[in-house]
Protein backbone atom coordinates (compact mmCIF):
# COMPACT_ATOMS: atom_id res chain seq x y z
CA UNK A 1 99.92 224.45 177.55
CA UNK A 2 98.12 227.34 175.66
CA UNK A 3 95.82 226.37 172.71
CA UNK A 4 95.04 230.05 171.77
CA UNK A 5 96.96 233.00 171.81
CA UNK A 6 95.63 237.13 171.67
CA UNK A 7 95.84 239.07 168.52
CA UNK A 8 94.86 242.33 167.76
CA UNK A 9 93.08 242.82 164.91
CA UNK A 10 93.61 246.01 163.10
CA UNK A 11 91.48 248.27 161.45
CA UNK A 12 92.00 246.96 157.79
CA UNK A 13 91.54 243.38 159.03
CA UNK A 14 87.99 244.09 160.63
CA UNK A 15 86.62 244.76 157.29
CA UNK A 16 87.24 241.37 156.07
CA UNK A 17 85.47 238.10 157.32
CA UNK A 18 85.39 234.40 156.44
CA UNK A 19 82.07 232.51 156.40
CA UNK A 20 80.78 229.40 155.68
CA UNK A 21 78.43 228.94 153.04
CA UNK A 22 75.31 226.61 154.29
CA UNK A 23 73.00 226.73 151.44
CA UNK A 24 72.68 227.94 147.99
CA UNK A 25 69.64 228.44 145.43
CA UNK A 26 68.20 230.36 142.74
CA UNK A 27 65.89 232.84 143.14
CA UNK A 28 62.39 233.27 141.17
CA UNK A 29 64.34 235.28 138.54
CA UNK A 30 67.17 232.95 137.92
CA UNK A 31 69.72 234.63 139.68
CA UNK A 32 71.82 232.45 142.28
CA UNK A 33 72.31 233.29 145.85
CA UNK A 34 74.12 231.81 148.80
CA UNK A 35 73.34 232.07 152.55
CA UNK A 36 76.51 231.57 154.62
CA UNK A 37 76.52 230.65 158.61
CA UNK A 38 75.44 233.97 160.35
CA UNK A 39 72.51 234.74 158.00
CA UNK A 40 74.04 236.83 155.35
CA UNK A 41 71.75 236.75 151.87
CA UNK A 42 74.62 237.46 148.81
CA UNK A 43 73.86 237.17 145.12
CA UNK A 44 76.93 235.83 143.29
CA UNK A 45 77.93 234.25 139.79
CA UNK A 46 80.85 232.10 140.84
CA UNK A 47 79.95 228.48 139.61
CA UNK A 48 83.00 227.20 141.47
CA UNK A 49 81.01 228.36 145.07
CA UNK A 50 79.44 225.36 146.41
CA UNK A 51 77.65 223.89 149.83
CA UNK A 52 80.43 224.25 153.28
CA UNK A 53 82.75 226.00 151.24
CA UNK A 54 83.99 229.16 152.29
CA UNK A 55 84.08 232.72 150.83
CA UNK A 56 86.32 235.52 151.87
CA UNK A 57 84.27 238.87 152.54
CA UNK A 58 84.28 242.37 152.43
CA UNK A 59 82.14 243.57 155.03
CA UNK A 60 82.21 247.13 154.11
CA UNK A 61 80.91 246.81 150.43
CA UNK A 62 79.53 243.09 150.64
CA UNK A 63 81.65 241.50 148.11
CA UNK A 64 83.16 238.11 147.78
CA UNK A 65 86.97 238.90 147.42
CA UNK A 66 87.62 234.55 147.46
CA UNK A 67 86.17 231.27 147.30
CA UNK A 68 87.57 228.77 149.14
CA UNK A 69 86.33 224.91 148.24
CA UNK A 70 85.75 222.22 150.89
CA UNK A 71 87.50 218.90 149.83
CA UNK A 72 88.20 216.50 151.71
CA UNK A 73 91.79 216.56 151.57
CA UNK A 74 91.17 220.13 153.21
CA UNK A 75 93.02 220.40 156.84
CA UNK A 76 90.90 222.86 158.04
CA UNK A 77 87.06 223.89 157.77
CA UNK A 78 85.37 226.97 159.05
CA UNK A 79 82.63 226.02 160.86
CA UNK A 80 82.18 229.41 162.97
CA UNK A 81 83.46 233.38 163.10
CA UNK A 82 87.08 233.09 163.16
């Protein structure tokens, strides 16, 4: 039985990444920032973006297109690259 199967990603999907967010402050001017799972540094303004959520991510400009909440009802958590 297979668990995984191939897929190509295309161009306009390599531009766009999930991560997880693993901790979030404010910085020395008041402005809050998040650090997700492989390091990234991103100022935001969201209130809704919390700790093990994730965010949806435009690689190419840096943005956060999404938020994504972790609840516990949740069926599925990002814990790595996907």
């Amino acid at each position: 039985m297979k668990c995984f199967a191939t897929h190509c990603v295309t161009a306009e999907e390599a531009k766009y990444k999930l991560c997880k967010i693993k901790r979030v402050q404010t910085s020395s001017e008041g402005m809050p920032f998040l650090v997700t799972h492989d390091g990234r540094t991103i100022r935001y303004l969201d209130p809704i973006i919390k700790i093990n959520g994730t965010i949806y991510l435009n690689i190419t400009t840096g943005k956060i297109l999404d938020s994504i909440r972790f609840n516990s009802d949740n069926y599925i958590q990002n814990l790595e690259r996907i």
